[in-house]
C-alpha atoms as a PDB file:
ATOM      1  CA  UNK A   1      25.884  17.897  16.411  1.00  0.00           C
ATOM      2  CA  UNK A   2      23.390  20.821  16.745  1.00  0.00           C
ATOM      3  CA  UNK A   3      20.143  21.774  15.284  1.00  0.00           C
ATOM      4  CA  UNK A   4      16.392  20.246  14.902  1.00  0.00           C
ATOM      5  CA  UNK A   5      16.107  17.369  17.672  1.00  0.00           C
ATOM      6  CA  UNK A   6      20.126  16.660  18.002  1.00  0.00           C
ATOM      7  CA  UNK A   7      22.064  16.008  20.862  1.00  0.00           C
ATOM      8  CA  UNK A   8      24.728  18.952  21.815  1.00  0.00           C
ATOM      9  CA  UNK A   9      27.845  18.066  22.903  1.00  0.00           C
ATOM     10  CA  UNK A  10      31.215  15.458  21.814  1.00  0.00           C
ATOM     11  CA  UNK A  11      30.753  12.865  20.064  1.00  0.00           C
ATOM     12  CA  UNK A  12      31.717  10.676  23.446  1.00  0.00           C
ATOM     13  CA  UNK A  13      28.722  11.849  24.784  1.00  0.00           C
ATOM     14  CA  UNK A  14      26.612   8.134  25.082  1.00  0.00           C
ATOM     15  CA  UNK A  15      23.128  10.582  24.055  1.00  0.00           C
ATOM     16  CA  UNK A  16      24.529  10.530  20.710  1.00  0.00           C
ATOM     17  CA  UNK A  17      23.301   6.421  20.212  1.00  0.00           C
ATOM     18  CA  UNK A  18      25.277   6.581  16.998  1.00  0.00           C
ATOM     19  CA  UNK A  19      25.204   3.376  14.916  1.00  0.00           C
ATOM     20  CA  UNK A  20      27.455   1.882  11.811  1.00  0.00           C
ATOM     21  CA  UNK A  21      25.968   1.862   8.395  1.00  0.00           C
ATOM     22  CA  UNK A  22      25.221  -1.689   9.334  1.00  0.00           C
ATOM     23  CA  UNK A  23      23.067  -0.568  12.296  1.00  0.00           C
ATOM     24  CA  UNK A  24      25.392  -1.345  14.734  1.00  0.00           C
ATOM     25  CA  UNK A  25      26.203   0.676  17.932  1.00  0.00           C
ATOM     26  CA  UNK A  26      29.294   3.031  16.834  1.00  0.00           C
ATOM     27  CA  UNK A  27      30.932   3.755  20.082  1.00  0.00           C
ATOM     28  CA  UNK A  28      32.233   7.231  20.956  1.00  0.00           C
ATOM     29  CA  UNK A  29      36.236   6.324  19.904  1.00  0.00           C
ATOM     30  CA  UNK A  30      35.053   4.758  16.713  1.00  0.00           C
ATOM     31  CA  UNK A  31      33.524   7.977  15.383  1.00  0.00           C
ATOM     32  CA  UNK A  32      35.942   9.756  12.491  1.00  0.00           C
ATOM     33  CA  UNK A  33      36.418  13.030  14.791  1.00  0.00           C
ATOM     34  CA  UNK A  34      38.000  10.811  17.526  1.00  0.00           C
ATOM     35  CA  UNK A  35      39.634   8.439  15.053  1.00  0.00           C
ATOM     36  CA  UNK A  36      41.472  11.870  13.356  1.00  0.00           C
ATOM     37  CA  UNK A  37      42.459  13.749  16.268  1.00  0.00           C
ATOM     38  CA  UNK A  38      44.094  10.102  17.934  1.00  0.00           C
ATOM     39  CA  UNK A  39      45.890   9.192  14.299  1.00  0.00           C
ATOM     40  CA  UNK A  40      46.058  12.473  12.860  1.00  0.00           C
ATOM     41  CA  UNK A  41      44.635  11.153   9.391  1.00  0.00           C
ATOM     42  CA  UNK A  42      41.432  12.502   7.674  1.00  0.00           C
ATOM     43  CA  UNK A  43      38.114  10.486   7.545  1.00  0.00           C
ATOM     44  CA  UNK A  44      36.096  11.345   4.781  1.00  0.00           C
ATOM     45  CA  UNK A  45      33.036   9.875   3.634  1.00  0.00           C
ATOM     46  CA  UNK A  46      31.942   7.495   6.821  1.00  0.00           C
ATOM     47  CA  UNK A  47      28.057   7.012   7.002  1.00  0.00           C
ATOM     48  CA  UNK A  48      26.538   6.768  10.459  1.00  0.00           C
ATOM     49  CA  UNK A  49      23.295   6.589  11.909  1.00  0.00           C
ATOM     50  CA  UNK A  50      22.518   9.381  14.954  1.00  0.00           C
ATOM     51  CA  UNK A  51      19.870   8.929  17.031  1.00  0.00           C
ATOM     52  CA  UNK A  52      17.936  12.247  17.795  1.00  0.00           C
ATOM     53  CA  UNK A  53      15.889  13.022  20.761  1.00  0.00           C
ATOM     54  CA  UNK A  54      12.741  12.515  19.611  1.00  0.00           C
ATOM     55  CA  UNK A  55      13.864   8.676  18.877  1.00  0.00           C
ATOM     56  CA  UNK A  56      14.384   8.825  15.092  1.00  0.00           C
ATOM     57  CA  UNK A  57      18.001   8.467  13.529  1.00  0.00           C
ATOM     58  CA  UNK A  58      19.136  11.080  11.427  1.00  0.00           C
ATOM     59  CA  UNK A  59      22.093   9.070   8.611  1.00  0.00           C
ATOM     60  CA  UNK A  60      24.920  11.353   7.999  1.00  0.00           C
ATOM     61  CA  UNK A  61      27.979  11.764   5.864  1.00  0.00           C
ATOM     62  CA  UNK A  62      31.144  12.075   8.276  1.00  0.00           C
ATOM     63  CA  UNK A  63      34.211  14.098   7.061  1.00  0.00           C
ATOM     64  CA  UNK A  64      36.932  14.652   9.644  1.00  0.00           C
ATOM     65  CA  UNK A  65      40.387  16.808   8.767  1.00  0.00           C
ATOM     66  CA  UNK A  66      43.215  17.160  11.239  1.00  0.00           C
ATOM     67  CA  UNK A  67      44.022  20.902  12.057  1.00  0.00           C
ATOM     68  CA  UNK A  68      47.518  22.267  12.724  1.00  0.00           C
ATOM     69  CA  UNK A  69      51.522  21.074  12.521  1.00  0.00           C
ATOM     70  CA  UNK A  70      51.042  17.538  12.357  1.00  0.00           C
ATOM     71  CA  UNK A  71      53.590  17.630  15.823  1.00  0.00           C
ATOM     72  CA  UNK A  72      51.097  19.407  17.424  1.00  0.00           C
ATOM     73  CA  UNK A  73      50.258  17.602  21.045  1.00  0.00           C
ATOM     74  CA  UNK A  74      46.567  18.869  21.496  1.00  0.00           C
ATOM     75  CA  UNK A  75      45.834  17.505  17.586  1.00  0.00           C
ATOM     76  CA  UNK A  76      41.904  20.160  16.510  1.00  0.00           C
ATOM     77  CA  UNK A  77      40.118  18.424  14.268  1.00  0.00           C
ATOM     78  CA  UNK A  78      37.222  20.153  11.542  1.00  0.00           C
ATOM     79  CA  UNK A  79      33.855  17.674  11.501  1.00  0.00           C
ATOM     80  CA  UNK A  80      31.352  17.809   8.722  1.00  0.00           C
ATOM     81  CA  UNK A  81      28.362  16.320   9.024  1.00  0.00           C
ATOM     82  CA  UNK A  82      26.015  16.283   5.758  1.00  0.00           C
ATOM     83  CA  UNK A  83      22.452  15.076   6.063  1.00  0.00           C
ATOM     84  CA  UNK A  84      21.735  12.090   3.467  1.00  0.00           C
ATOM     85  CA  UNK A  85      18.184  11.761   3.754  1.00  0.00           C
ATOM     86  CA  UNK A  86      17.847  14.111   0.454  1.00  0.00           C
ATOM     87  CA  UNK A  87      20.440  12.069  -1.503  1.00  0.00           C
ATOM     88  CA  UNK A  88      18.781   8.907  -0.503  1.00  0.00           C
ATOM     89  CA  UNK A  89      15.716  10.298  -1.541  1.00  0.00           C
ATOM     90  CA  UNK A  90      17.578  11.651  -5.009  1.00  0.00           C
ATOM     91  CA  UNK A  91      18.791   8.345  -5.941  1.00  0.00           C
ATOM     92  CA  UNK A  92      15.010   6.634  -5.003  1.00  0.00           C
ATOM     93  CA  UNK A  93      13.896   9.164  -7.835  1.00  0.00           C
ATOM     94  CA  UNK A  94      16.792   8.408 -10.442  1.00  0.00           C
ATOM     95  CA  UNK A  95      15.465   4.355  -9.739  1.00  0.00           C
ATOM     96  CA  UNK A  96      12.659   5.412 -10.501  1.00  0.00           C
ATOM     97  CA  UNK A  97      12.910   7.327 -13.482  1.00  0.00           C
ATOM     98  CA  UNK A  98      15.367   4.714 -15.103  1.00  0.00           C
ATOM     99  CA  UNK A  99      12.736   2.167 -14.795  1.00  0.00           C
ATOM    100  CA  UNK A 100       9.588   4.439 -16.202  1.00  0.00           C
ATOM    101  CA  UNK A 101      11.919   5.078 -19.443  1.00  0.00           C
ATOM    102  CA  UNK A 102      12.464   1.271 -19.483  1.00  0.00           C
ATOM    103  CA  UNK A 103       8.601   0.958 -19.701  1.00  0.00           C
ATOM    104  CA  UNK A 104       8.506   3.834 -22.097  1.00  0.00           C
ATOM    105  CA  UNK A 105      11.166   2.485 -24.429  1.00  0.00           C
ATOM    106  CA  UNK A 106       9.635  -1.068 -23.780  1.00  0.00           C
ATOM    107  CA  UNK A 107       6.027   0.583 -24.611  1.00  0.00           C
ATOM    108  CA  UNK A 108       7.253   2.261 -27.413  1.00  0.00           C
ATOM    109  CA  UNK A 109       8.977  -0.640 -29.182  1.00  0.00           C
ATOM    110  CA  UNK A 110       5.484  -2.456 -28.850  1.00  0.00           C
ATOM    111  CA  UNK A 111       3.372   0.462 -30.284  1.00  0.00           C
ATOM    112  CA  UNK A 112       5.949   0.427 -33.689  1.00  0.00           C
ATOM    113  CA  UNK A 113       4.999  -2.909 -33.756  1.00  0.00           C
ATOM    114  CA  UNK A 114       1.458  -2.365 -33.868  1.00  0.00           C
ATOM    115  CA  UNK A 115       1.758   0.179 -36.485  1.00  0.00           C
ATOM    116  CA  UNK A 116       3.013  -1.988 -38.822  1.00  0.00           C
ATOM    117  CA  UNK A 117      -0.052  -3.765 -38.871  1.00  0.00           C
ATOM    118  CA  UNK A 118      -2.360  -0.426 -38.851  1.00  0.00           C
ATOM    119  CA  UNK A 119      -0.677   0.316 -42.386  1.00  0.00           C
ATOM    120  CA  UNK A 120      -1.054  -0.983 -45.744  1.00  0.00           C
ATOM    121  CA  UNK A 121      -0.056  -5.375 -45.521  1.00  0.00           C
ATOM    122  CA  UNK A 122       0.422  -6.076 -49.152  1.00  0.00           C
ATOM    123  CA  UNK A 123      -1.621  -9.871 -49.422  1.00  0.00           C
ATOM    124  CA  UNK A 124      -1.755 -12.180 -52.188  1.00  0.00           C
ATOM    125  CA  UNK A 125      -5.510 -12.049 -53.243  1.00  0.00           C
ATOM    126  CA  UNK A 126      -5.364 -15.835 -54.313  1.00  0.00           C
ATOM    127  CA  UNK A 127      -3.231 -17.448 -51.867  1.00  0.00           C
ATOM    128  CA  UNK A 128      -3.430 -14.927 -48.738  1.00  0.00           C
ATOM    129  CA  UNK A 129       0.702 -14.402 -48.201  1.00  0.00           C
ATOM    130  CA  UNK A 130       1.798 -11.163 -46.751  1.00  0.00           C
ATOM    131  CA  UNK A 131       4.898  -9.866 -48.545  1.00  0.00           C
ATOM    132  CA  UNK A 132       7.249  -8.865 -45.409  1.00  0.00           C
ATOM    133  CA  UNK A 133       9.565  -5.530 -45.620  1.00  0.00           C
ATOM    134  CA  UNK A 134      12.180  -7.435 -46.626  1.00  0.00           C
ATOM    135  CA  UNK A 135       9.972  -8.402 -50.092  1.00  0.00           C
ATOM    136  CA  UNK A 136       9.548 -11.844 -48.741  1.00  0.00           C
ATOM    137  CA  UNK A 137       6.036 -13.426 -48.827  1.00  0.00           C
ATOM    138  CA  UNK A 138       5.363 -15.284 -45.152  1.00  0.00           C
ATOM    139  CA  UNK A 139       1.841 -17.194 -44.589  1.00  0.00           C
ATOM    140  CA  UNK A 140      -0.532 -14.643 -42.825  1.00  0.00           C
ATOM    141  CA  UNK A 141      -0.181 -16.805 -39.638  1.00  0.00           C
ATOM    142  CA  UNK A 142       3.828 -16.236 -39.336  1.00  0.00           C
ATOM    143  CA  UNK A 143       3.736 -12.546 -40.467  1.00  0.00           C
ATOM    144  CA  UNK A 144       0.877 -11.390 -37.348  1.00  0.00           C
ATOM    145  CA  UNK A 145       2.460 -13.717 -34.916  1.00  0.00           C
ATOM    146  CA  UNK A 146       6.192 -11.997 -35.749  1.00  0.00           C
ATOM    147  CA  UNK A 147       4.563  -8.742 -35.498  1.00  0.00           C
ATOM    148  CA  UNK A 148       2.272  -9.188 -33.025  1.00  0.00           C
ATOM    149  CA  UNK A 149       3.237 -11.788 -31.084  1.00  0.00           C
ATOM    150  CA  UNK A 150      -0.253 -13.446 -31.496  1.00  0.00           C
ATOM    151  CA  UNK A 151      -0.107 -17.221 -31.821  1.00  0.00           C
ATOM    152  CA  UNK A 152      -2.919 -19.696 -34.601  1.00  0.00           C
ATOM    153  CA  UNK A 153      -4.580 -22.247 -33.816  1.00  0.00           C
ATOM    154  CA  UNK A 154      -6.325 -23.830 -37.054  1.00  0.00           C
ATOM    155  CA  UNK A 155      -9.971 -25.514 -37.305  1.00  0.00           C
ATOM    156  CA  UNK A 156     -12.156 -25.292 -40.885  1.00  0.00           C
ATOM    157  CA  UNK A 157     -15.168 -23.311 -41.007  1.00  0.00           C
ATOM    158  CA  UNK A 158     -18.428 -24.810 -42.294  1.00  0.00           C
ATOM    159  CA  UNK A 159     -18.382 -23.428 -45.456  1.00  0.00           C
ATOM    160  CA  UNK A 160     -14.808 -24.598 -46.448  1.00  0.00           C
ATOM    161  CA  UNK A 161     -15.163 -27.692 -44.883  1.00  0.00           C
ATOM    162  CA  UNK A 162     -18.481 -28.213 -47.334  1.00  0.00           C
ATOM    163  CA  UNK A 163     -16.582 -26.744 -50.178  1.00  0.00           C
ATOM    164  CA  UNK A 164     -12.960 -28.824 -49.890  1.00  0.00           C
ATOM    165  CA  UNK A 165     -14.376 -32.113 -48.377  1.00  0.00           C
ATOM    166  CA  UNK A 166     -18.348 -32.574 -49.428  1.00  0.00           C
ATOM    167  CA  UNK A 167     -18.324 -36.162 -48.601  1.00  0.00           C
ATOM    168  CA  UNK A 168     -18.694 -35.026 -44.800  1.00  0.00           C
ATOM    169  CA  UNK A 169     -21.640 -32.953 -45.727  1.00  0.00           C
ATOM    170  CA  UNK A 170     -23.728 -35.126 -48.004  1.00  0.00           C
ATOM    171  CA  UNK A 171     -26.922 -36.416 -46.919  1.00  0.00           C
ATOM    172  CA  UNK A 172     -28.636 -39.153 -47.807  1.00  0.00           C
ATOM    173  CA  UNK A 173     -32.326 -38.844 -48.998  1.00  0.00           C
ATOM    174  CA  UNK A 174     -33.405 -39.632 -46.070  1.00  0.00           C
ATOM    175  CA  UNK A 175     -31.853 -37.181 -43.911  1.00  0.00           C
ATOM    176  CA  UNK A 176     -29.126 -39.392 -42.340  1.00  0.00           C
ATOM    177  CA  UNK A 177     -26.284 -37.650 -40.433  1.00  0.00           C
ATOM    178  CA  UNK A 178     -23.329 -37.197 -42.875  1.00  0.00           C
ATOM    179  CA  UNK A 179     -20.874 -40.084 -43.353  1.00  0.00           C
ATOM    180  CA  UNK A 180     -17.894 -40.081 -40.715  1.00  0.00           C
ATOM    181  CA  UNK A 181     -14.606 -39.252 -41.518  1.00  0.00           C
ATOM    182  CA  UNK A 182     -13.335 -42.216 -42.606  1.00  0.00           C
ATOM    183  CA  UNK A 183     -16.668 -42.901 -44.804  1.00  0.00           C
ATOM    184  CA  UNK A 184     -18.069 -44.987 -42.707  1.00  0.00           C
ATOM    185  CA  UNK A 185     -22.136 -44.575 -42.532  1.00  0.00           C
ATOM    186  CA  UNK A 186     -22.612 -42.741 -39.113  1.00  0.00           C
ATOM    187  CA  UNK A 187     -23.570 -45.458 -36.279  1.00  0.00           C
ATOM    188  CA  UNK A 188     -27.444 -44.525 -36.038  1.00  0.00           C
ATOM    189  CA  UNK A 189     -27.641 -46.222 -39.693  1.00  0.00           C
ATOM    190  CA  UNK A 190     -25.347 -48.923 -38.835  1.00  0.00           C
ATOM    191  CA  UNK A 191     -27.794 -49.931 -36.093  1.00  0.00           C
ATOM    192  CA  UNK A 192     -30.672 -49.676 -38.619  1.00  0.00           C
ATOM    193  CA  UNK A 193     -28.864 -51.940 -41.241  1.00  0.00           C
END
């Protein structure tokens, strides 16, 4: 292997440090050039790790092709080595990508949803239902919560609490505290009975 911060010579050459995909050492007769030229078979496609001299390991795709009349006794052999740092870094990017369009299809799923809610929600003026695309009418509660996802809790306000149940909000004369719920006169005048 030649070029930026390799190490010339065969692949026998103990310099070379090459490891399996795994990380393992890959000794000189394991590497595809050797493997071809002893069996006379291609390699193609064998990943290996190569350390270069300044430390760092370089990952390569190994093809190896047997050159010649298959009888031959001195079997040549073609190597190709192709540097996989840039499809490594290629498929980091596709990752990537898939999973911003997942947020973006994700994001815009949620934003339709809100814009059902910024239109016009057809509401019963006397009993406050929501009619629903389908023509349905849904309490208010069930049609925001299916569209927004926003869960109810329920309490009464003051003013409908005076208005639907005025026996909690009547007051004696003398400015007693309002009866209890069950009717009851609240303990201060029980004390003063």
């Amino acid at each position: 292997m030649s070029g930026r911060g390799s190490v010339s010579g065969t692949s026998l050459d103990p310099r070379w440090q090459s490891v399996h995909e795994d990380g393992s050492p890959c000794p000189g007769e394991e590497h595809p050039a050797v493997i071809t030229r002893t069996t006379g078979r291609p390699v193609s496609g064998t990943l290996m790790g190569v350390r270069r001299a300044d430390g760092t390991t370089a990952w390569v795709l190994v093809n190896a092709q047997p050159l010649g009349a298959p009888g031959e006794a001195r079997r040549r052999v073609v190597v190709s080595f192709a540097d996989v740092a840039l499809r490594e870094a290629t498929e980091q990017l596709r990752a990537a990508f898939a999973v911003n369009e997942r947020l973006v299809s994700e994001l815009r799923e949620a934003l339709k949803r809100v814009r059902t809610l910024s239109g016009l929600v057809p509401i019963c003026a006397h009993c406050k239902k929501i009619r629903s695309d389908t023509g349905y009418w849904e309490r208010i509660e069930r049609y925001i919560t299916e569209h927004t996802g926003a869960q109810f809790t329920h309490g009464i306000c003051p003013d409908c609490a005076e208005q639907h149940f005025p026996e909690l909000f009547e007051r004696s004369a003398s400015g007693s505290e309002p009866p209890g719920p069950s009717g009851e006169a609240p303990e201060t005048e029980k004390r003063k009975g």
